[in-house]
Protein backbone atom coordinates (compact mmCIF):
# COMPACT_ATOMS: atom_id res chain seq x y z
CA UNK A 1 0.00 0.00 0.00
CA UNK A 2 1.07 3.44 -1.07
CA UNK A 3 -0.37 5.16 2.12
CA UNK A 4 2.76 5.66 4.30
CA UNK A 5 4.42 8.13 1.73
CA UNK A 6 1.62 9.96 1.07
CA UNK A 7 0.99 10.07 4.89
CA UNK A 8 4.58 11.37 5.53
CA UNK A 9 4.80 13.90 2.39
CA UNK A 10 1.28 15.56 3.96
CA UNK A 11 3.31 16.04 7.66
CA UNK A 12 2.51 18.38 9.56
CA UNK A 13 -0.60 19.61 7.33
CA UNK A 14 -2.74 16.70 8.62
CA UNK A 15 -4.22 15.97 12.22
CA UNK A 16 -5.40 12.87 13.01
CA UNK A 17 -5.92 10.77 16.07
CA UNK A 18 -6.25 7.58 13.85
CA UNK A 19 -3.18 5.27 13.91
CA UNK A 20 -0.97 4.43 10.75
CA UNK A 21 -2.31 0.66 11.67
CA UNK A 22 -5.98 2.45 11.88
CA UNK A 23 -5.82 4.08 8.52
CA UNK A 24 -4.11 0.87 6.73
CA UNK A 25 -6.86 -1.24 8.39
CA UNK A 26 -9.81 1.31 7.05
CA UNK A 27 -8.25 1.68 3.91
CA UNK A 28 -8.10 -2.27 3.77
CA UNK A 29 -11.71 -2.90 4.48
CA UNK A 30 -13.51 -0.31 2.55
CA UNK A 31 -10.77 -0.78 -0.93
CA UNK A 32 -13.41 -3.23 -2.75
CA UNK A 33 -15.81 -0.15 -2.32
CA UNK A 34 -13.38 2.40 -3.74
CA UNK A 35 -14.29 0.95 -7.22
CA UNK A 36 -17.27 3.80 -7.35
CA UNK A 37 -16.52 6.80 -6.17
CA UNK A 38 -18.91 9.94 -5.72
CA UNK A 39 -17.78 13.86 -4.52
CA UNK A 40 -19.94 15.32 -2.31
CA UNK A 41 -19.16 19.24 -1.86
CA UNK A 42 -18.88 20.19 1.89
CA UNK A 43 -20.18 23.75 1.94
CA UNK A 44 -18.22 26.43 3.89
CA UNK A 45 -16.27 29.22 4.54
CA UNK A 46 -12.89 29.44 6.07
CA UNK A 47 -11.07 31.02 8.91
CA UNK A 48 -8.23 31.94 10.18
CA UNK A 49 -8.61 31.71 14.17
CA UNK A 50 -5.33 32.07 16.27
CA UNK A 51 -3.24 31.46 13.55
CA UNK A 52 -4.89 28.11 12.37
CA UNK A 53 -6.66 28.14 9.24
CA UNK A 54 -10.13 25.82 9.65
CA UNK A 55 -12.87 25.40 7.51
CA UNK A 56 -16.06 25.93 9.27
CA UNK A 57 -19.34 23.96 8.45
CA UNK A 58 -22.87 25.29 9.77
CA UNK A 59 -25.12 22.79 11.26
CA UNK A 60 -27.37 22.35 9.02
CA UNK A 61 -24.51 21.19 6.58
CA UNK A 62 -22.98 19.14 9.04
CA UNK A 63 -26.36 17.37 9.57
CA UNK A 64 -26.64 16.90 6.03
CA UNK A 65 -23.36 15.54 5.13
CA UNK A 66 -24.15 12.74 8.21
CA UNK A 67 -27.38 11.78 6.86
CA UNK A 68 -25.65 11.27 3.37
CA UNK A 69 -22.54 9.35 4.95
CA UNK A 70 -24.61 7.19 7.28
CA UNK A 71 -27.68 6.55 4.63
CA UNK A 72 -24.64 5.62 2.35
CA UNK A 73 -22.99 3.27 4.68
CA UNK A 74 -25.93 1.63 6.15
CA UNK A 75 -26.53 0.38 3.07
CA UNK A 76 -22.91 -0.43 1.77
CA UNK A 77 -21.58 -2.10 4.67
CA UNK A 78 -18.48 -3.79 3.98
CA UNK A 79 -17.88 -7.10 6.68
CA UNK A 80 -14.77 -7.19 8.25
């Protein structure tokens, strides 16, 4: 798996509290499914707060994008 590079190159740009052995196990499990993908746009605005840029997401958004990503993975569970 290409992962680790691509991990590495992104340093200190990503934050994560998922393990490498996390991500490789995720990645594992849901690769049959990557066949199809679709893009969803997350709609935002961003901001710089105390020198940290984030990307801020209303709630109604937020709710939206969980009803899509659970709706979607209800019914393309993959089995361990």
């Amino acid at each position: 798996m290409k992962a680790k590079p691509i991990l590495e190159a992104a340093g200190e740009q990503i934050r994560t509290d998922m393990t490498f052995d996390d991500m490789t196990t995720f990645l594992t499990r849901i690769g049959p499914s990557l066949k199809q993908t679709d893009t969803v746009e997350l709609k935002g605005h961003g901001s710089k707060i105390n020198g940290v840029y984030y990307y801020i997401v209303d709630n109604h958004e937020r709710q939206r994008i969980h009803d899509l990503l659970e709706k979607h993975l209800l019914t393309t569970a993959v089995s361990p």
